[in-house]
PDB file of N, CA and C in Angstrom:
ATOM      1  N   UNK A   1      10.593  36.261  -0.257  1.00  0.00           N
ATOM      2  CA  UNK A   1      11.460  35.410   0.518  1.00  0.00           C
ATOM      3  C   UNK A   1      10.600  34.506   1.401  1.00  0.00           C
ATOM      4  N   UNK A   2      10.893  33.362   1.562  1.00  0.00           N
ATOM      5  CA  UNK A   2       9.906  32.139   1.899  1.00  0.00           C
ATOM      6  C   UNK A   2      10.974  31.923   3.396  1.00  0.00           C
ATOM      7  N   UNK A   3      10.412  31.411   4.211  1.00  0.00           N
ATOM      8  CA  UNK A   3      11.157  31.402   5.425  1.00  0.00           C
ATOM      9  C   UNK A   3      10.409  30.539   6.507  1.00  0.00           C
ATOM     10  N   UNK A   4      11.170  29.064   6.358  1.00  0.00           N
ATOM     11  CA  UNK A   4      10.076  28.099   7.421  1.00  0.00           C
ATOM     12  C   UNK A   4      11.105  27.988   8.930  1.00  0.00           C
ATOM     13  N   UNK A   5      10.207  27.670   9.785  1.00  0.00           N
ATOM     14  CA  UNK A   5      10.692  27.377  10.871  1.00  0.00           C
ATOM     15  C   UNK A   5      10.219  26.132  11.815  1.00  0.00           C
ATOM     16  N   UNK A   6      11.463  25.426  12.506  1.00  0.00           N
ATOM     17  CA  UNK A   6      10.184  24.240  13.317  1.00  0.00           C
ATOM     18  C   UNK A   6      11.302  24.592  14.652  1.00  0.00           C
ATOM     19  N   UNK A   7      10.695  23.814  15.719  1.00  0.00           N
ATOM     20  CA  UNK A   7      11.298  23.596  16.680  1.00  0.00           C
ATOM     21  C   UNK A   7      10.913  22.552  17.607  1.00  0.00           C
ATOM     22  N   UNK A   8      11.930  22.437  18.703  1.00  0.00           N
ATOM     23  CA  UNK A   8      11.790  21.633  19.744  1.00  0.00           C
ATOM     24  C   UNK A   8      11.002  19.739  18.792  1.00  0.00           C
ATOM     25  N   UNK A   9      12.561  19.523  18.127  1.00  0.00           N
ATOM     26  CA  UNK A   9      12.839  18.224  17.327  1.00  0.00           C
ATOM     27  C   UNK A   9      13.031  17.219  18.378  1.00  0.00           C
ATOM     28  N   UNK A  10      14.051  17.594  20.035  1.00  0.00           N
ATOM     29  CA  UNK A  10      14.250  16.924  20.734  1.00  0.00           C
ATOM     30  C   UNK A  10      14.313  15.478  20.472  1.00  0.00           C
ATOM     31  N   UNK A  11      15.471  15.353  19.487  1.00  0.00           N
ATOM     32  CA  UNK A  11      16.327  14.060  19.479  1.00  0.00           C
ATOM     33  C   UNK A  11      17.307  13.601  20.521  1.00  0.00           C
ATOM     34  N   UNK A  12      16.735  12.287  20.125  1.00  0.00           N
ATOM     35  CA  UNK A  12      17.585  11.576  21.368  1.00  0.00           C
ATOM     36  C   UNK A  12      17.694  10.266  20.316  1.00  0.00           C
ATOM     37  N   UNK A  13      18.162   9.210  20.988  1.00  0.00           N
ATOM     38  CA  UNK A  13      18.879   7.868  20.128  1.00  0.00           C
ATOM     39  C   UNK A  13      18.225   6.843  19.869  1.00  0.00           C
ATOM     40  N   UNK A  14      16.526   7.223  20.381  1.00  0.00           N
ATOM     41  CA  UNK A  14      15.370   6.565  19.949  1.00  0.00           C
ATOM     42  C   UNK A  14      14.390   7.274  19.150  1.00  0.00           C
ATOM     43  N   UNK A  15      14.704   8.145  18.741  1.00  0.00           N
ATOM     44  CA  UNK A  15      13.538   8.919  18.450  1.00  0.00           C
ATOM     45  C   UNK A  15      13.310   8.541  16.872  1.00  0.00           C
ATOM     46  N   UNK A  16      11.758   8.279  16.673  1.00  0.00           N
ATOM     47  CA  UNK A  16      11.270   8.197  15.443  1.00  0.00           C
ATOM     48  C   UNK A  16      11.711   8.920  14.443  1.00  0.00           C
ATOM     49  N   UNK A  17      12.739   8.040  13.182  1.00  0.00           N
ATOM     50  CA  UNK A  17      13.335   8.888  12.200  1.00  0.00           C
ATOM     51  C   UNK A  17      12.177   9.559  11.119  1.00  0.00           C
ATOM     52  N   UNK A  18      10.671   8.722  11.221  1.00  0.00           N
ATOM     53  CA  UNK A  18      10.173   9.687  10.704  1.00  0.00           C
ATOM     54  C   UNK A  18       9.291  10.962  11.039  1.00  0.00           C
ATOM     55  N   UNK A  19       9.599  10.977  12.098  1.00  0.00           N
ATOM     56  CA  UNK A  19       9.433  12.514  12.192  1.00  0.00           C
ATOM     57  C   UNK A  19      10.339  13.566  11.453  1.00  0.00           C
ATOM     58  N   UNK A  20      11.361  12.801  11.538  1.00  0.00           N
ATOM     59  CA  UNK A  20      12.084  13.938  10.644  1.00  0.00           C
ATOM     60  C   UNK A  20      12.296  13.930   9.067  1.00  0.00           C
ATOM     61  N   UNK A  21      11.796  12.903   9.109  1.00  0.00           N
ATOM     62  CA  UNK A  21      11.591  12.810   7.455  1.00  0.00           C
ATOM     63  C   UNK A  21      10.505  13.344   7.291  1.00  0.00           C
ATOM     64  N   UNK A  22       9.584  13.345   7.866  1.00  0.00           N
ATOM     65  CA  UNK A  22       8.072  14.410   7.952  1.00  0.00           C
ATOM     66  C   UNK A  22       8.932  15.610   7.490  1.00  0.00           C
ATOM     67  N   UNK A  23       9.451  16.213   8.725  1.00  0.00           N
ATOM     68  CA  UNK A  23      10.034  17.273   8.807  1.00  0.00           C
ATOM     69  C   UNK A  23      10.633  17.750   7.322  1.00  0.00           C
ATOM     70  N   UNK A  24      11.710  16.853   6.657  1.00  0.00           N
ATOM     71  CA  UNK A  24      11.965  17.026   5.382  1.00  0.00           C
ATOM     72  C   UNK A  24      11.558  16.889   4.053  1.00  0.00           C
ATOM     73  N   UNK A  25      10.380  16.078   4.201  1.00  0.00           N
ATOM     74  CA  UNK A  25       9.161  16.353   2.827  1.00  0.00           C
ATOM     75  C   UNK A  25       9.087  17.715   3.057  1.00  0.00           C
ATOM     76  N   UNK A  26       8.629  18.549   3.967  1.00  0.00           N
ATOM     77  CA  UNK A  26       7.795  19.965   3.897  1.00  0.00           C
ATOM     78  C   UNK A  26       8.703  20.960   3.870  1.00  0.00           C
ATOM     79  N   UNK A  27       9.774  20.695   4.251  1.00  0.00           N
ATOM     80  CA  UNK A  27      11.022  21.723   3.502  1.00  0.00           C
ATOM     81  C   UNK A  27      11.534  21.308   2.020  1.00  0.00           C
ATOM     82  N   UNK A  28      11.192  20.268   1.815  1.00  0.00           N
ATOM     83  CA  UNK A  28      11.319  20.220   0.099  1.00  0.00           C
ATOM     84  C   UNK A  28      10.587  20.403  -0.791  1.00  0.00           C
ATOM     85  N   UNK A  29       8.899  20.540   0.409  1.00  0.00           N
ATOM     86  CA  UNK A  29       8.261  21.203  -0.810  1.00  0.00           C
ATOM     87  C   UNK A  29       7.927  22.502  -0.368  1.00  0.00           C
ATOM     88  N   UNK A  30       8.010  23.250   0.461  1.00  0.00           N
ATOM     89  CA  UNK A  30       8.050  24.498   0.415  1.00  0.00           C
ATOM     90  C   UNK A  30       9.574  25.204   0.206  1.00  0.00           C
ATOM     91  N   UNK A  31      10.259  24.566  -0.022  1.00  0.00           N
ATOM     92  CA  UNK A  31      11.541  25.063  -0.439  1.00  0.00           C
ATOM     93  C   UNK A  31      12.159  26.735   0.222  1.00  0.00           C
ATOM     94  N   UNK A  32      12.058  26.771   1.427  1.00  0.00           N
ATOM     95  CA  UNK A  32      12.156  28.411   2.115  1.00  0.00           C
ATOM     96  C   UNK A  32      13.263  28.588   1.608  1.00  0.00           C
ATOM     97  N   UNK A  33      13.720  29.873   1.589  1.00  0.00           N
ATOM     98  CA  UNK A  33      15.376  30.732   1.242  1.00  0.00           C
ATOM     99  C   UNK A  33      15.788  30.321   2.603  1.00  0.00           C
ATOM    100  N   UNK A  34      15.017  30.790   3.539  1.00  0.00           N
ATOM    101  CA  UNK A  34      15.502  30.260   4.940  1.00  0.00           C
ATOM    102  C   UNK A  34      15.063  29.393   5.933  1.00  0.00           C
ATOM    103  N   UNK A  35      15.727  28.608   6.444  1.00  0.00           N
ATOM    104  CA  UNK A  35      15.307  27.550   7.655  1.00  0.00           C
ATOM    105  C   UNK A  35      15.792  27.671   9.168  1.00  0.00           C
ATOM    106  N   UNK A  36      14.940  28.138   9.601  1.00  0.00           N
ATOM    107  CA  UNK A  36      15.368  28.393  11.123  1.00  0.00           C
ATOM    108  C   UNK A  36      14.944  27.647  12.371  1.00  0.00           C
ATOM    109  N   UNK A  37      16.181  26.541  12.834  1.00  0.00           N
ATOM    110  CA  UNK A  37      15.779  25.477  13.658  1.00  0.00           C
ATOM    111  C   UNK A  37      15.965  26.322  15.012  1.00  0.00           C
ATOM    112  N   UNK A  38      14.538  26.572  15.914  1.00  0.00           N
ATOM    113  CA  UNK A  38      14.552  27.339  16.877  1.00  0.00           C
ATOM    114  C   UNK A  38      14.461  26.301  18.358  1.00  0.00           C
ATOM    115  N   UNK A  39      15.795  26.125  18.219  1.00  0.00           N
ATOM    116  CA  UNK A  39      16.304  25.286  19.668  1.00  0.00           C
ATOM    117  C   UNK A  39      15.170  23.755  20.326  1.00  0.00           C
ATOM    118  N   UNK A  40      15.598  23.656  21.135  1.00  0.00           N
ATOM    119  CA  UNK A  40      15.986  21.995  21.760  1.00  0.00           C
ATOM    120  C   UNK A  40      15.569  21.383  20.346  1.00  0.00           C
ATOM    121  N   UNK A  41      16.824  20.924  19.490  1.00  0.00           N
ATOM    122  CA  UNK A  41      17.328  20.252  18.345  1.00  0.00           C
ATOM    123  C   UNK A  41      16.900  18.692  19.345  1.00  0.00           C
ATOM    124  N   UNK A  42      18.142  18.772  20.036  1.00  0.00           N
ATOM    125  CA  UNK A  42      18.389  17.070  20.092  1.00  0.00           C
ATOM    126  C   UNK A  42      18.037  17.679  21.866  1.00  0.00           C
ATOM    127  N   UNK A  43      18.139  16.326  22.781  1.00  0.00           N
ATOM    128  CA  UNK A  43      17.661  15.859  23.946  1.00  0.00           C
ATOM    129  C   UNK A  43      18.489  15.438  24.724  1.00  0.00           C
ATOM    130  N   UNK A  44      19.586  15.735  25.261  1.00  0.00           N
ATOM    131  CA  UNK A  44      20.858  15.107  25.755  1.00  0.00           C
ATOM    132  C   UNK A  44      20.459  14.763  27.166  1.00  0.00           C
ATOM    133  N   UNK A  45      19.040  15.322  27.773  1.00  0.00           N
ATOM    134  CA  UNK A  45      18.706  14.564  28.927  1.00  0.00           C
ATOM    135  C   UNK A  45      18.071  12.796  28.896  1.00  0.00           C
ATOM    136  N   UNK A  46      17.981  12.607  26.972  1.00  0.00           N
ATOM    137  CA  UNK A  46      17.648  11.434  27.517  1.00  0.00           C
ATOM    138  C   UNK A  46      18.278  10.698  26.815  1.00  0.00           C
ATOM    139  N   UNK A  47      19.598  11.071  26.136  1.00  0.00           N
ATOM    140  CA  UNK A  47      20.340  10.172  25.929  1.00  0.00           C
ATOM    141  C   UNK A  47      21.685  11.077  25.447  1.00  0.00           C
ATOM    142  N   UNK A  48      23.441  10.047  25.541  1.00  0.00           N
ATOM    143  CA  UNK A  48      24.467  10.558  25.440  1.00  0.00           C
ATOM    144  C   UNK A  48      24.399  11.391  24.154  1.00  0.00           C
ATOM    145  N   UNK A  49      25.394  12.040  23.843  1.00  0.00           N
ATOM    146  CA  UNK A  49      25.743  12.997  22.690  1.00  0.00           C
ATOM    147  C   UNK A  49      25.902  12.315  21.558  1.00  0.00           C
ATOM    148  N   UNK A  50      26.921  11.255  22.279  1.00  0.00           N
ATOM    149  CA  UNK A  50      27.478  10.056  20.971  1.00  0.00           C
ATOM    150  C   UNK A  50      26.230   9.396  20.368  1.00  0.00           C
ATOM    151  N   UNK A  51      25.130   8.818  21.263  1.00  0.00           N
ATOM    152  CA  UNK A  51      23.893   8.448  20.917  1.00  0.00           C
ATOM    153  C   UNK A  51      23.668   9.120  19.787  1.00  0.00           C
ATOM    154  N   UNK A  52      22.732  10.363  20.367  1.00  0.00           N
ATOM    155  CA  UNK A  52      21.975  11.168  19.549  1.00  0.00           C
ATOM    156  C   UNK A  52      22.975  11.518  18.295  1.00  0.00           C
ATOM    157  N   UNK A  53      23.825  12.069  17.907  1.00  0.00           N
ATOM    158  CA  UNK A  53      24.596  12.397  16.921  1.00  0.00           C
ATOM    159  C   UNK A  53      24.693  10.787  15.952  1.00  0.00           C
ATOM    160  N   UNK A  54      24.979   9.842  16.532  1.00  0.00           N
ATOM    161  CA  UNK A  54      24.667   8.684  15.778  1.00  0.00           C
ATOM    162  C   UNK A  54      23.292   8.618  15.311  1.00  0.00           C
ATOM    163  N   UNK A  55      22.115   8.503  15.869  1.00  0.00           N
ATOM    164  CA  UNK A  55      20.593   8.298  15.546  1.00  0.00           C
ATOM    165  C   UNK A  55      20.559   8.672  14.316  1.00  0.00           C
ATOM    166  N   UNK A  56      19.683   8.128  13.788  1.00  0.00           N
ATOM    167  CA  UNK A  56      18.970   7.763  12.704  1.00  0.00           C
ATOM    168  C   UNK A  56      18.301   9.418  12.614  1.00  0.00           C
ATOM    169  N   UNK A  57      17.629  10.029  13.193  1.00  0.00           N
ATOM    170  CA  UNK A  57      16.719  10.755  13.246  1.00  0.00           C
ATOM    171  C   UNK A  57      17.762  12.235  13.367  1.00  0.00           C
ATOM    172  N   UNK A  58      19.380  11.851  13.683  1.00  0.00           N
ATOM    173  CA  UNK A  58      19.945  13.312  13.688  1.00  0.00           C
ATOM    174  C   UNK A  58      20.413  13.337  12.606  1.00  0.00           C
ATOM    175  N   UNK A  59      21.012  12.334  11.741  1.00  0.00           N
ATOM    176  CA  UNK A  59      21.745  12.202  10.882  1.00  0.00           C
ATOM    177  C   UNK A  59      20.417  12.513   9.464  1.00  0.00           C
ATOM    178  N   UNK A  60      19.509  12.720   9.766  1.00  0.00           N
ATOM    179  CA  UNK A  60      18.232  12.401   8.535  1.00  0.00           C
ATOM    180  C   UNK A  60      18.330  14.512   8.861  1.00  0.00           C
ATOM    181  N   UNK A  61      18.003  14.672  10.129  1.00  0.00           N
ATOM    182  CA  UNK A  61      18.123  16.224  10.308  1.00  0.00           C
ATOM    183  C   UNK A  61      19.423  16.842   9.496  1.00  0.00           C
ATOM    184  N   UNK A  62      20.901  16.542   9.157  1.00  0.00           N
ATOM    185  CA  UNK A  62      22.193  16.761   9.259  1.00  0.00           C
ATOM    186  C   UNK A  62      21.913  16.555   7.984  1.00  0.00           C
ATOM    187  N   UNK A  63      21.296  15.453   6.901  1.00  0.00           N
ATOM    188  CA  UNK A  63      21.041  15.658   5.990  1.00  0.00           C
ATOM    189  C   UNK A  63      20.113  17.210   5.222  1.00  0.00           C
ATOM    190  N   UNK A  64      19.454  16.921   5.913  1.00  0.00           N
ATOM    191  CA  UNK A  64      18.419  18.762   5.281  1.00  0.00           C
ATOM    192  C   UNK A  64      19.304  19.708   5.790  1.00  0.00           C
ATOM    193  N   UNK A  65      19.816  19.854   6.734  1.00  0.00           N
ATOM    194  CA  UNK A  65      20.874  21.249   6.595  1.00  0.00           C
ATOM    195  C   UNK A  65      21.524  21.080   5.760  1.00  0.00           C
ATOM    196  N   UNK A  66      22.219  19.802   5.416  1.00  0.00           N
ATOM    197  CA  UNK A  66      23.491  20.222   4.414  1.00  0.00           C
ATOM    198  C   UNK A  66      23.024  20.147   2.720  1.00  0.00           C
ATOM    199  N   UNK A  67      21.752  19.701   2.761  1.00  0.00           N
ATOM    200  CA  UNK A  67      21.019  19.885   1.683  1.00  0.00           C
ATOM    201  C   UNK A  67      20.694  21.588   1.159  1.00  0.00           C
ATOM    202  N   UNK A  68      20.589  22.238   2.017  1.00  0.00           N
ATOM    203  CA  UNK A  68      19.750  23.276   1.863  1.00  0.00           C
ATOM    204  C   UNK A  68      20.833  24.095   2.043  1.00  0.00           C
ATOM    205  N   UNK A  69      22.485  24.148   2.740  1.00  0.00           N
ATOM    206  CA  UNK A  69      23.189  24.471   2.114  1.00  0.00           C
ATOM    207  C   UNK A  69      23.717  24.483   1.203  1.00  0.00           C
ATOM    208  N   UNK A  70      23.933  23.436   0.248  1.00  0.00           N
ATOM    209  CA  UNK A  70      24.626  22.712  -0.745  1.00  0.00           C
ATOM    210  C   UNK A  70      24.190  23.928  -1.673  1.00  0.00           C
ATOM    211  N   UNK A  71      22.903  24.001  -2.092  1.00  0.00           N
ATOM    212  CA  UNK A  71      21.896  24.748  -2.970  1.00  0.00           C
ATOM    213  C   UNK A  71      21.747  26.071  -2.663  1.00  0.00           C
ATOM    214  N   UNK A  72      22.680  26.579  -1.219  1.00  0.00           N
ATOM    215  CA  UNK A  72      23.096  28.166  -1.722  1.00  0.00           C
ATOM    216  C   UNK A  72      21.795  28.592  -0.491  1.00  0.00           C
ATOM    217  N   UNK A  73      21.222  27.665   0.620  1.00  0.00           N
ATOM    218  CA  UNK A  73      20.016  28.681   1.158  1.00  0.00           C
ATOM    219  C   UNK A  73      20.594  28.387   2.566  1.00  0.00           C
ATOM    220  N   UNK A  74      20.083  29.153   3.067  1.00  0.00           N
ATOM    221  CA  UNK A  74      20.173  29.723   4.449  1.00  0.00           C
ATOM    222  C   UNK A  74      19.403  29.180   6.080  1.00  0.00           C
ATOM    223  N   UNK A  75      20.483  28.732   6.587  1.00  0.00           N
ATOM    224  CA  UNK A  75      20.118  27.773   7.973  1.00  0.00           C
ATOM    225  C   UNK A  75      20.515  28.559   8.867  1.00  0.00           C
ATOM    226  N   UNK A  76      19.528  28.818   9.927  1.00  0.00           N
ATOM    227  CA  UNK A  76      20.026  29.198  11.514  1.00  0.00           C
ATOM    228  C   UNK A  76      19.677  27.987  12.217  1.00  0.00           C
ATOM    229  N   UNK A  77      20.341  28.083  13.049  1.00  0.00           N
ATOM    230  CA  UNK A  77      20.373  27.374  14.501  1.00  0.00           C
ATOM    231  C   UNK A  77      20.081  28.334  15.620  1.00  0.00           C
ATOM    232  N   UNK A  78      18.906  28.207  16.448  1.00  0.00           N
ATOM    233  CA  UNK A  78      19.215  28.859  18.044  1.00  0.00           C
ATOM    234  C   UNK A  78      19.355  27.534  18.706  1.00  0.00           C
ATOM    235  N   UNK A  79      20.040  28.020  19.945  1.00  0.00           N
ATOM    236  CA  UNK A  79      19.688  26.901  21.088  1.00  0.00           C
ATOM    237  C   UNK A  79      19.480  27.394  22.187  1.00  0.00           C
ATOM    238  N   UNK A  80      18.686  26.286  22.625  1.00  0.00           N
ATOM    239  CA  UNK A  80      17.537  26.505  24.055  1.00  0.00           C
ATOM    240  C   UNK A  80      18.163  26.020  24.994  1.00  0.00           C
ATOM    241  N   UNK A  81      17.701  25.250  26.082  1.00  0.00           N
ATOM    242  CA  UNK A  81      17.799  24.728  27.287  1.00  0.00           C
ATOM    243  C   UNK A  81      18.526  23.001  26.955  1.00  0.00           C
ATOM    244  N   UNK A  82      17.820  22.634  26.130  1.00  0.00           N
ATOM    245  CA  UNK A  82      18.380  21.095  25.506  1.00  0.00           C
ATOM    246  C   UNK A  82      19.406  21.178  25.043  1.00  0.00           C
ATOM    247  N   UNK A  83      19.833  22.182  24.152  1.00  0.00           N
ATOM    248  CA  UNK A  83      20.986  21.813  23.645  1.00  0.00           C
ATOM    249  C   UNK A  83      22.038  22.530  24.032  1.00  0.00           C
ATOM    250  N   UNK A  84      22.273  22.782  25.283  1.00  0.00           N
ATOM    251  CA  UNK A  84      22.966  23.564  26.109  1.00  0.00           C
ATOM    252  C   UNK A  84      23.756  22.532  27.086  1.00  0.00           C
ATOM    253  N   UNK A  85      22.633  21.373  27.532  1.00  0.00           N
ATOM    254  CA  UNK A  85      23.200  20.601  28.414  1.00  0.00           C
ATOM    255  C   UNK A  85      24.365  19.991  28.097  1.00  0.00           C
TER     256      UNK A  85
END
């Protein structure tokens, strides 16, 4: 069982979409059973909800979860301090 993890993505409504496309080359080629995004996802101290959920860089994230569901594998979410606010 293969099992990657990243954290502290801290999106906000500027943030460089390729980081997260970084982020999603290396889960497509290590292909884990599981992916475990271990909190502050997004950044709501530095920008609104509506922002960030619009961005380029959450919606590229929202893509690989629902990718990696689609295909039957396994996503956690924790959340930290960021995504609490």
């Amino acid at each position: 069982m293969k099992i990657l993890t990243f954290s502290d993505s801290h999106i906000w409504k500027d943030k460089d979409v390729r980081i997260i496309q970084a982020l999603a080359a290396k889960v497509e080629e290590r292909d884990p059973d599981i992916l475990i995004a271990v909190g502050d996802i997004d950044d709501p101290w530095k920008s609104t909800w509506p922002d960030i959920i619009g961005s380029p860089a959450h919606q590229e994230l929202e893509r690989i979860v629902l990718r990696r569901v689609q295909i039957g594998k396994h996503v956690v979410v924790l959340r930290r301090n960021h995504d609490w606010n």
